[in-house]
Protein backbone atom coordinates (compact mmCIF):
# COMPACT_ATOMS: atom_id res chain seq x y z
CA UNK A 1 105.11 125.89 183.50
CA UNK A 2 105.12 123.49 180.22
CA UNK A 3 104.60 126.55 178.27
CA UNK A 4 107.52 128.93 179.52
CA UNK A 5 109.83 125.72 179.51
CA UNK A 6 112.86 126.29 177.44
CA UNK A 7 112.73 124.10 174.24
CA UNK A 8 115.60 121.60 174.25
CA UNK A 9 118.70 122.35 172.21
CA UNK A 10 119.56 119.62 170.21
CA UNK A 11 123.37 118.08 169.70
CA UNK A 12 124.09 116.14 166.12
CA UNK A 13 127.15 113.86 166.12
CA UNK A 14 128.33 113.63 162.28
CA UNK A 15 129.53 110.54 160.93
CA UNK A 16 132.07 110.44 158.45
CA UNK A 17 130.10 109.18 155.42
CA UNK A 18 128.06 112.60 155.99
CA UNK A 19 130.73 114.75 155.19
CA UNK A 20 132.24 112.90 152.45
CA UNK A 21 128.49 113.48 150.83
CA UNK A 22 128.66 117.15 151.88
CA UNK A 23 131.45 119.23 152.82
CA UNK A 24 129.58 121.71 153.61
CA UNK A 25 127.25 119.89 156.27
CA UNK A 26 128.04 122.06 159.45
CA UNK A 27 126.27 125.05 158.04
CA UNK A 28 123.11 122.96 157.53
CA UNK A 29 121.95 122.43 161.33
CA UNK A 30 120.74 126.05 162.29
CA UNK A 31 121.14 127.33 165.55
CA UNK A 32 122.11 123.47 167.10
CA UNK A 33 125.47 122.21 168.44
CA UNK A 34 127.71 119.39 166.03
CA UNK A 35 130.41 117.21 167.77
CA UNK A 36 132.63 115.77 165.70
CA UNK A 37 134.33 112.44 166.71
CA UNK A 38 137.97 112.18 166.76
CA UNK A 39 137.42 109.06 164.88
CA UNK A 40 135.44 110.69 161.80
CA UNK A 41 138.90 112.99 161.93
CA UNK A 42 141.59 110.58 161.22
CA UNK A 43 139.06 108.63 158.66
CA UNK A 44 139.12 111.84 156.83
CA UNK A 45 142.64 112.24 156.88
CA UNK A 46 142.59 108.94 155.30
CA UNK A 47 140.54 110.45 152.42
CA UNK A 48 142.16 113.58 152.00
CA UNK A 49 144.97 112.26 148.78
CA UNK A 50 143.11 111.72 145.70
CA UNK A 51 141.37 112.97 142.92
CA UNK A 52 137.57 111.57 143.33
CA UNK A 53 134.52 114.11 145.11
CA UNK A 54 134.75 111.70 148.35
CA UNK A 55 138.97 113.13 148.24
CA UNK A 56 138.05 116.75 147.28
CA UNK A 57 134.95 116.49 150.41
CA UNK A 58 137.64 115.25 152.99
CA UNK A 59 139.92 118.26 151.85
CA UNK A 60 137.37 120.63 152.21
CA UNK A 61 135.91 120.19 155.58
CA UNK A 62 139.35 119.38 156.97
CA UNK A 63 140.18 123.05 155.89
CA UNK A 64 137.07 124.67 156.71
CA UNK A 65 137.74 122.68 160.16
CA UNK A 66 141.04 124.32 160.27
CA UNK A 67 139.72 127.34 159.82
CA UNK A 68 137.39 127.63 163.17
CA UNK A 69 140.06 125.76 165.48
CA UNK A 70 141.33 127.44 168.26
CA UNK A 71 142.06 125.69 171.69
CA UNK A 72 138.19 125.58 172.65
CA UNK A 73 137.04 123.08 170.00
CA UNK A 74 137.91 120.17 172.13
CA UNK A 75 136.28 122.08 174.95
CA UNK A 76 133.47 123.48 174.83
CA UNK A 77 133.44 124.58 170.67
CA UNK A 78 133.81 127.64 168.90
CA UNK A 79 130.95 129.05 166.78
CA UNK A 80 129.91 128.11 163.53
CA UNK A 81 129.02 131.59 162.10
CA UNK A 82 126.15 133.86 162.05
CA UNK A 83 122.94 132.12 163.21
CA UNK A 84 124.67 128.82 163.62
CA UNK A 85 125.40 126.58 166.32
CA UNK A 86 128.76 125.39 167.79
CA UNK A 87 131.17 122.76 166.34
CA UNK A 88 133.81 120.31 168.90
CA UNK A 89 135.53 117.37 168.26
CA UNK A 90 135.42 114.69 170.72
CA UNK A 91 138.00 112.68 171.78
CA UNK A 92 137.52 109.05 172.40
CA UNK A 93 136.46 107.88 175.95
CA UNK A 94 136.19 103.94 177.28
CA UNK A 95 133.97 102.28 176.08
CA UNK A 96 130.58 102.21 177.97
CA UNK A 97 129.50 99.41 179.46
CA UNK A 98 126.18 99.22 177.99
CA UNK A 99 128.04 99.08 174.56
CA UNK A 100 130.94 96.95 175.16
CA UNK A 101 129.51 93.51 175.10
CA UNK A 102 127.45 94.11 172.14
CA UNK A 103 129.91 96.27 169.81
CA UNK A 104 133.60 95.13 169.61
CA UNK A 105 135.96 98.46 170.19
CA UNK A 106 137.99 98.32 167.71
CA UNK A 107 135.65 99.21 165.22
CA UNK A 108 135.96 102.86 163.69
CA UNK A 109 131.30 103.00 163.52
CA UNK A 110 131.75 101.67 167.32
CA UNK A 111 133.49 104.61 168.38
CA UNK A 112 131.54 106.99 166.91
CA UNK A 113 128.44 105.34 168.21
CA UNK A 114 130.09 105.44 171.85
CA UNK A 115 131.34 109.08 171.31
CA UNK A 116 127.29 109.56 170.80
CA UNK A 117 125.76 107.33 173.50
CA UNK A 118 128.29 109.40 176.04
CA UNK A 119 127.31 112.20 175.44
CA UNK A 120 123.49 110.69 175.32
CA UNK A 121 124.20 109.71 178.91
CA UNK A 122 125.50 113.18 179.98
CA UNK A 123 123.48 115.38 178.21
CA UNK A 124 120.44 116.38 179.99
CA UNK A 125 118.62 119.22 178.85
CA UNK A 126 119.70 118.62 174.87
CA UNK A 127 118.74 116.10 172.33
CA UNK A 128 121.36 113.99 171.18
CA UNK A 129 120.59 112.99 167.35
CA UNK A 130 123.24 110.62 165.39
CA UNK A 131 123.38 111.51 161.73
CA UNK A 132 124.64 109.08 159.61
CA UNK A 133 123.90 108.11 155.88
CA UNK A 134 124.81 104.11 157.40
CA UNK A 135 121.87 102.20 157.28
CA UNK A 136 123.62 99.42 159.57
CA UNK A 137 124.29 101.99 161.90
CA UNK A 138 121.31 103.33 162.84
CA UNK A 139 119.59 100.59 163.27
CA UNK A 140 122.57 100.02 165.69
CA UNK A 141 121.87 103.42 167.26
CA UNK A 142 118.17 102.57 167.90
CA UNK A 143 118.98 99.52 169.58
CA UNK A 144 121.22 101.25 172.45
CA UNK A 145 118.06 104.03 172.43
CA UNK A 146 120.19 106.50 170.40
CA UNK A 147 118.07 109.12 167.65
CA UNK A 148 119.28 108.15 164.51
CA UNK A 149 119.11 109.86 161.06
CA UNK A 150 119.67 110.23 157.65
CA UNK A 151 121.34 113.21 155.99
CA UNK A 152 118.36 114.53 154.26
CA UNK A 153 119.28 118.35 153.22
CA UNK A 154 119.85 117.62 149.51
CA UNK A 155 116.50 114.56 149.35
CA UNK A 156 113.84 115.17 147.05
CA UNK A 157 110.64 115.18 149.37
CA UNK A 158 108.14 113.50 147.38
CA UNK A 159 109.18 110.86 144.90
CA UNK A 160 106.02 109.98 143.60
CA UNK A 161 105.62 113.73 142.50
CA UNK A 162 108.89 114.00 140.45
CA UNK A 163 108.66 115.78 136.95
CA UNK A 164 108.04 113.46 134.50
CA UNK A 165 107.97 115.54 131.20
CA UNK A 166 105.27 115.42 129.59
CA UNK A 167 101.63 115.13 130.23
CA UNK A 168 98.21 113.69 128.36
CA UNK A 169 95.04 116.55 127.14
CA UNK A 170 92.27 114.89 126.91
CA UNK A 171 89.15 115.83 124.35
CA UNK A 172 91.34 118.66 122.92
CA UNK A 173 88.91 120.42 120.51
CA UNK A 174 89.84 119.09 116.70
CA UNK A 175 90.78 122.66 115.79
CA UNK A 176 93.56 123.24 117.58
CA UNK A 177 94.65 119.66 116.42
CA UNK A 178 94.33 120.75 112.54
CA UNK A 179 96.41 123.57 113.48
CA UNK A 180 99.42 122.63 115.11
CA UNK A 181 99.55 119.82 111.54
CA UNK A 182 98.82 123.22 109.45
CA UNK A 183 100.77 126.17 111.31
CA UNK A 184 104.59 125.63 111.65
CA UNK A 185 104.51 128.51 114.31
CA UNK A 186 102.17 125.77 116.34
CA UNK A 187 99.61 127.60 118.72
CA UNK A 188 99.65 129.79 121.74
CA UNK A 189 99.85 128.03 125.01
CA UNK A 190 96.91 130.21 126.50
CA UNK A 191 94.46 128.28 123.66
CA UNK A 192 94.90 124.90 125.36
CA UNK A 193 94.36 125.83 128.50
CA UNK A 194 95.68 122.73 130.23
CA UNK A 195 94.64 122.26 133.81
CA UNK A 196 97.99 122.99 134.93
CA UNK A 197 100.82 125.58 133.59
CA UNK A 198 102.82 124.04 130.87
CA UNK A 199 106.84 124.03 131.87
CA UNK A 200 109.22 125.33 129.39
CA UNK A 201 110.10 122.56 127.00
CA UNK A 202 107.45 120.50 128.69
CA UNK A 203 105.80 117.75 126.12
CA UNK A 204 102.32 116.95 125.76
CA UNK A 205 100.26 114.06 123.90
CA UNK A 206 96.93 116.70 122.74
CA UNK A 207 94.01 114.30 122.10
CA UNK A 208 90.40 113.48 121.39
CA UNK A 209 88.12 110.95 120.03
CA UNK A 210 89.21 111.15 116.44
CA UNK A 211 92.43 112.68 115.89
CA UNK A 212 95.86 113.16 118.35
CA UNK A 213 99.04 115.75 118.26
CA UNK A 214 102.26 116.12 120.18
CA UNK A 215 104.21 118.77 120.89
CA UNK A 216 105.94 120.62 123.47
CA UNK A 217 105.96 124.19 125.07
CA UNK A 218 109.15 126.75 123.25
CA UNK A 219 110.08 128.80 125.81
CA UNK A 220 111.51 130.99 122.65
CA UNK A 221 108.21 132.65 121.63
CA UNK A 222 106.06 130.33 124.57
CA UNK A 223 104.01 128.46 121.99
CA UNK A 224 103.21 125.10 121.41
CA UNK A 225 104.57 123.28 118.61
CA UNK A 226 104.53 120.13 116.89
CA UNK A 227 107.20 117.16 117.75
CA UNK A 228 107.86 115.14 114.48
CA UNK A 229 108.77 111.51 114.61
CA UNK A 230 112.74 111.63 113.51
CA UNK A 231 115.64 109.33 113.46
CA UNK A 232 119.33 109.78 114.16
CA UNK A 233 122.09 108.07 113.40
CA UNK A 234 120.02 105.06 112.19
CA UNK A 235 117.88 104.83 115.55
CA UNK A 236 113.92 105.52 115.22
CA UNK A 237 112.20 106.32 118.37
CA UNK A 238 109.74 103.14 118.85
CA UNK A 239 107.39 105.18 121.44
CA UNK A 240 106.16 108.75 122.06
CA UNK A 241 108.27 108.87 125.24
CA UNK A 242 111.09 108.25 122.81
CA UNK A 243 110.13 110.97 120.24
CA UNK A 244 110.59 113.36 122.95
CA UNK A 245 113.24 112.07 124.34
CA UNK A 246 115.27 112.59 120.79
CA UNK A 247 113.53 115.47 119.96
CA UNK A 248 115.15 117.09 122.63
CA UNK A 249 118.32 115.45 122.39
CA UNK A 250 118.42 117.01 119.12
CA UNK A 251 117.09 120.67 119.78
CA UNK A 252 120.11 122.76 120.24
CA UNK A 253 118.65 124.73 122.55
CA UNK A 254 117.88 122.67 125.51
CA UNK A 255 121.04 122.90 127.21
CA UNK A 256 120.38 120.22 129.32
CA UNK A 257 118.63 116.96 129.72
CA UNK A 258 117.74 114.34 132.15
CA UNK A 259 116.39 110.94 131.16
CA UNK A 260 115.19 108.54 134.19
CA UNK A 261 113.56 105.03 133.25
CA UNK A 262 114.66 101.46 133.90
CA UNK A 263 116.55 99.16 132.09
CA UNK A 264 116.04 98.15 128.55
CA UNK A 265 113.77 102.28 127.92
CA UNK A 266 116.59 103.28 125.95
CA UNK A 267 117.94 105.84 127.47
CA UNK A 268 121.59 105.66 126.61
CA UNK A 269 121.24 104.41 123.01
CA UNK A 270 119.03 107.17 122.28
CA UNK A 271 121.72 109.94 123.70
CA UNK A 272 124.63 108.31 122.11
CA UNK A 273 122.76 108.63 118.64
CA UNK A 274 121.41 111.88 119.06
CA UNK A 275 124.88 113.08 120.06
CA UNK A 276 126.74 110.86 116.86
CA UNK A 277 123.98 112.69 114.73
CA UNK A 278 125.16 116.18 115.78
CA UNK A 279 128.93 115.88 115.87
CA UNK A 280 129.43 117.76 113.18
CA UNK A 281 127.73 120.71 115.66
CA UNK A 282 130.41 119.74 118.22
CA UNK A 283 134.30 119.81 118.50
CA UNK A 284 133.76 115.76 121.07
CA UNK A 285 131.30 113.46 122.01
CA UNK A 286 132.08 112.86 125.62
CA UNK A 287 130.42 109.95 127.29
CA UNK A 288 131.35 109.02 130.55
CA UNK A 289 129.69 107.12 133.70
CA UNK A 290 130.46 106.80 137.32
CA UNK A 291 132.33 104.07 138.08
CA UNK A 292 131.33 102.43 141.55
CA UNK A 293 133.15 99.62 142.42
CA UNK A 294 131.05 96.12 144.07
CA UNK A 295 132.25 93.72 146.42
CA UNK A 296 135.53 92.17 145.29
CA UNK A 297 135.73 93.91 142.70
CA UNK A 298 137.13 96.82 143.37
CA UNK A 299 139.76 98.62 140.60
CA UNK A 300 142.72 97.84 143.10
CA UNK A 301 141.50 94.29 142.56
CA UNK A 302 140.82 93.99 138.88
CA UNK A 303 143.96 92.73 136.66
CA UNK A 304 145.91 94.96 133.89
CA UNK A 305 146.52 98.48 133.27
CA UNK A 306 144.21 101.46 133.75
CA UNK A 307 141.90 101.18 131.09
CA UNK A 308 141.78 97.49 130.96
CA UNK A 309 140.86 97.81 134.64
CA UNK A 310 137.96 100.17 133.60
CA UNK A 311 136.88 97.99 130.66
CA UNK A 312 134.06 96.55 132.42
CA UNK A 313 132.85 99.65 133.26
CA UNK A 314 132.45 101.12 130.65
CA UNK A 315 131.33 97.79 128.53
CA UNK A 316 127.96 99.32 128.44
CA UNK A 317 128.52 102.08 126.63
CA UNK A 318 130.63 100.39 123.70
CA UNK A 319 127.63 97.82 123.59
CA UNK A 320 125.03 100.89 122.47
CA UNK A 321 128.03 102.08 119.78
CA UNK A 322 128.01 98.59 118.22
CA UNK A 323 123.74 98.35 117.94
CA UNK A 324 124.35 102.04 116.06
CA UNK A 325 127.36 100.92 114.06
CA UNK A 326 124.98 97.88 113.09
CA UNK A 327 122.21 100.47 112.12
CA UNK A 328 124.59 102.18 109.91
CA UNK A 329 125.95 99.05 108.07
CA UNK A 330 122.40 98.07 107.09
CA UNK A 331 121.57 101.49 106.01
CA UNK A 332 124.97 102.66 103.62
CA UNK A 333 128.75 101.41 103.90
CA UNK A 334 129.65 104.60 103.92
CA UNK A 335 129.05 105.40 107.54
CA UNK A 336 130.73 102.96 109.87
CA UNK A 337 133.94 104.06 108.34
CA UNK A 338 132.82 107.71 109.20
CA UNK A 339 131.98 106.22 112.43
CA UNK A 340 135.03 104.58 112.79
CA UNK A 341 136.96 107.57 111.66
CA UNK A 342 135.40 109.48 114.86
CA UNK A 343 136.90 106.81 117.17
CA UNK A 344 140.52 107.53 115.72
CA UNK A 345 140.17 111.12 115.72
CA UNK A 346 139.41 110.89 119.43
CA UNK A 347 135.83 112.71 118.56
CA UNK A 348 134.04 110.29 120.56
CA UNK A 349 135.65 110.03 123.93
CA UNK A 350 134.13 107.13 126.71
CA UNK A 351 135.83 107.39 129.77
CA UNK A 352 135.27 107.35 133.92
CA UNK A 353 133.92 111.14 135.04
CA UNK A 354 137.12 110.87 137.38
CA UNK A 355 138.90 112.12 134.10
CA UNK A 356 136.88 115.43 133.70
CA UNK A 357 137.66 116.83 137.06
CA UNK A 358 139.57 120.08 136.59
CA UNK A 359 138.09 120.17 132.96
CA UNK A 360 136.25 122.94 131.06
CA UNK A 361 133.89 121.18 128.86
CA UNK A 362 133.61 123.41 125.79
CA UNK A 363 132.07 122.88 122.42
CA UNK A 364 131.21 119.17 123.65
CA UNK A 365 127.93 117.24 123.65
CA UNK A 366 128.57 115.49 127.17
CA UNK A 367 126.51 112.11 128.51
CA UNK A 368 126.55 111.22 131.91
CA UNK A 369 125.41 107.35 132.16
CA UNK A 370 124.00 106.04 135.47
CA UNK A 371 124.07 109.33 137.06
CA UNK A 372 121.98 107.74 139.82
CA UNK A 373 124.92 106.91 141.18
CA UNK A 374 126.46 110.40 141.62
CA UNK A 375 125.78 112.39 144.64
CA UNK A 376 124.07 116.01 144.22
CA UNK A 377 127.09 117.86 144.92
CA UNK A 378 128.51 115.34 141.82
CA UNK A 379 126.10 116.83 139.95
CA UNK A 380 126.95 120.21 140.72
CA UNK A 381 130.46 119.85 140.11
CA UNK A 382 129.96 118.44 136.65
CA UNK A 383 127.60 120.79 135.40
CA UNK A 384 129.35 123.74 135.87
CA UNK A 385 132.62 123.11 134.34
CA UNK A 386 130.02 123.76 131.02
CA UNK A 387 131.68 125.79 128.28
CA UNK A 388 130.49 127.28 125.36
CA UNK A 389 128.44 124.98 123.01
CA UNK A 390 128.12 122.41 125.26
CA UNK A 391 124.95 120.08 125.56
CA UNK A 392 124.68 117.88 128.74
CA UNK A 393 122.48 114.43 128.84
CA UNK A 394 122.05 113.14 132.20
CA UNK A 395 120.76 109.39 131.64
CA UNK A 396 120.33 106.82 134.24
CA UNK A 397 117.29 104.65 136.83
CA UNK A 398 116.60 106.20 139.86
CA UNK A 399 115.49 102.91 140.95
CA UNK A 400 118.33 100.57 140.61
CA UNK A 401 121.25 102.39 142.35
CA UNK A 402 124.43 100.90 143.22
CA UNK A 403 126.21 103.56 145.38
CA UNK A 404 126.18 102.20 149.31
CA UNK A 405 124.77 105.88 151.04
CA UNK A 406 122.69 106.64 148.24
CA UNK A 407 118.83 106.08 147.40
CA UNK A 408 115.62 107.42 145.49
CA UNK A 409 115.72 110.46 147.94
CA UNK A 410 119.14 111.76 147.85
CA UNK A 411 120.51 110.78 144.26
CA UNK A 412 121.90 113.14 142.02
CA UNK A 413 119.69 112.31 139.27
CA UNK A 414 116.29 112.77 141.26
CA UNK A 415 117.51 116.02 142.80
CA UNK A 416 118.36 117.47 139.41
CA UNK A 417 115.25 116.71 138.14
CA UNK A 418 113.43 118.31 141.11
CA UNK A 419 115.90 121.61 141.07
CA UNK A 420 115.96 122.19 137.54
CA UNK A 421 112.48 122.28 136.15
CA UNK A 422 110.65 124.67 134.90
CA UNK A 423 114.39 126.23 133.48
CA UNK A 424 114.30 127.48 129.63
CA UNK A 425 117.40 125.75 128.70
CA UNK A 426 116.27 122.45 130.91
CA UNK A 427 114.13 119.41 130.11
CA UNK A 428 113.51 115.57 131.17
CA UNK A 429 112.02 112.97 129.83
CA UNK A 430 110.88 110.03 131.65
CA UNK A 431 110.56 106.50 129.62
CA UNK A 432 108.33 103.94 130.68
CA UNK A 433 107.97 101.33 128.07
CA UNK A 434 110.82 98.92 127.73
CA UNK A 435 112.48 98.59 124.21
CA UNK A 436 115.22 95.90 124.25
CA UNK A 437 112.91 92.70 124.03
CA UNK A 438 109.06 91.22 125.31
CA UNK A 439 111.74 89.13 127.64
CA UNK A 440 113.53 92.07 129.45
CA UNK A 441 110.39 93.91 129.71
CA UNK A 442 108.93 90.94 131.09
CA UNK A 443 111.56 90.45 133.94
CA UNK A 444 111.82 94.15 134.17
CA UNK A 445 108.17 94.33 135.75
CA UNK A 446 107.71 91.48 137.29
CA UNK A 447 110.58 89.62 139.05
């Protein structure tokens, strides 16, 4: 009988922090039911005016919503699409009396955990599942004996396997060494023989007991050639991590770059002075950051105009202009005034990526700082509006993330490493070794 029994259909009840990740979220839950509270509904509607992703998510669903509605979808729900389950919005009932000592009513997460533990209570033969990217609410979920979840379609399954970059050859025979000093064309892939495939514009320390190489893998004519130690705009790489990192900051064509590491690797300095060192290439420097606001202090909260509002925000970035300035004044006192002279031209642009929306980004080199803190879809949305001779630098710690529904798994930076590798126009350096001083490196690995 167990064997001819009818596997039980499952029901997911979306919270409202889901869709503003997603828009597209419905089509993600195969053949199963979704019930959408009426409560996620009018939090939406208090989303939809505005120029940000969470505005442009509200608008979207809201219309794709608009576009299945008929009288059924608060009875009974209409059909997805092909292959797809059924969508309904639930209106609120009383509270249930399991719930209402415990969870005060007038509390938007209450409702929608009392729209799910209804329909818990009256669902037999189907799995009720709440999916929510709230860590405070599913722990709340357990507790009543609700399935709880995390939105994981866009997570990166295996964090300790992420692309790094670049990889170590051990006893690499001495030959092949003398060769990729000797032979600018550097030396087929297919001599190395690594244990695993080299990725295009993958680095590689080549070593053995007496002499050691790096280089990295052209996709162009797919040989391996020699990475030089180089400086720009007054900043020398101080590791091999780094030498890779501004190698390909400087190769024009790697189209795109990601650099993960924690604080004080360099990531930012490094991608503001490759970027400075190839303006001439360029018609702007763009560098721009998310801004996520923290407790208290919020924009709405923050005294002054616009841009004094975004000052702190953005403090980081004029910080790693003023160490390069400073490597430029001890080098010639010529070129802070060129420097300078880039500012006032508007050449160099540092502003919140809320001011690139509706943008096409052409002849630009364009950094993204702490793109941790961007969703995937974030991402996405930023990478194509690419133009024509346009370079993009995604920099930022995968590790220290300061967006509330966002972690290692499901940040924009970890799944664009993960997506993109292996692409001819794509690489990503990882840094390991802290730069700034023995005392941040210190605290960085130990407290």
């Amino acid at each position: 009988m167990a064997a001819t029994q009818k596997k039980k259909k499952k029901i997911f009840i979306l919270d409202t922090n889901v869709i503003l990740h997603d828009s597209t979220c419905i089509n993600q839950f195969g053949e199963c039911d979704i019930v959408i509270p009426i409560s996620v509904i009018e939090e939406l509607d208090s989303f939809k005016k505005g120029h940000d992703i969470l505005n442009y998510h509200a608008r979207e669903f809201l219309r794709a919503l608009d576009g299945l509605s008929n009288d059924k979808i608060f009875n009974g729900g209409v059909p997805i699409g092909p292959n797809l389950g059924k969508i309904s919005i639930k209106l609120d009932e009383k509270f249930h009396k399991d719930l209402s000592l415990s969870f005060p009513s007038h509390k938007v997460d209450h409702s929608i955990l009392n729209t799910a533990y209804q329909l818990f209570k009256k669902s037999e033969n189907k799995k009720v599942v709440l999916v929510t990217k709230d860590v405070n609410l599913r722990m709340k979920a357990r507790a009543i004996g609700l399935i709880a979840e995390d939105y994981t379609t866009d997570h990166v399954k295996d964090i300790s396997q992420l692309y790094n970059g670049y990889r170590f050859e051990e006893d690499v025979p001495i030959d092949l060494i003398d060769k990729m000093y000797n032979d600018p064309l550097g030396i087929e892939a297919k001599t190395l023989n690594p244990k695993k495939k080299l990725l295009p514009n993958e680095y590689i320390v080549m070593q053995n007991e007496k002499k050691s190489a790096i280089g990295y893998l052209d996709p162009q004519d797919n040989m391996i050639k020699r990475v030089e130690k180089i400086t720009a705009s007054g900043i020398k790489p101080r590791n091999v991590e780094q030498t890779f990192a501004l190698h390909a900051l400087l190769n024009e064509n790697i189209k795109l770059i990601t650099i993960s590491g924690k604080a004080g690797t360099g990531k930012t300095l490094l991608a503001l002075a490759a970027a400075l060192e190839r303006r001439d290439h360029y018609g702007q420097v763009f560098l721009a950051r998310p801004v996520v606001p923290l407790s208290n202090k919020d924009l709405g909260f923050l005294p002054g105009d616009v841009f004094q509002k975004l000052s702190p925000y953005m403090q980081p970035l004029y910080d790693n202009l003023g160490v390069i300035q400073n490597k430029r004044i001890q080098e010639s006192n010529k070129k802070p005034k060129k420097l300078a002279k880039t500012l006032d031209e508007e050449k160099l642009t540092i502003a919140p990526l809320a001011y690139i929306r509706g943008r096409s980004l052409v002849d630009t080199y364009f950094i993204v700082d702490e793109a941790q803190n961007l969703t995937p879809h974030e991402v996405k949305t930023i990478i194509t509006r690419a133009g024509e001779n346009t370079k993009m630098v995604f920099t930022g710690d995968i590790f220290q993330i300061d967006h509330p529904y966002l972690d290692i798994y499901s940040n924009g930076l970890s799944y664009l490493i993960e997506k993109m590798q292996g692409q001819k126009i794509y690489t990503h350096i990882n840094l390991e070794k802290g730069e700034r001083s023995e005392l941040a490196e210190i605290a960085s690995n130990i407290l």
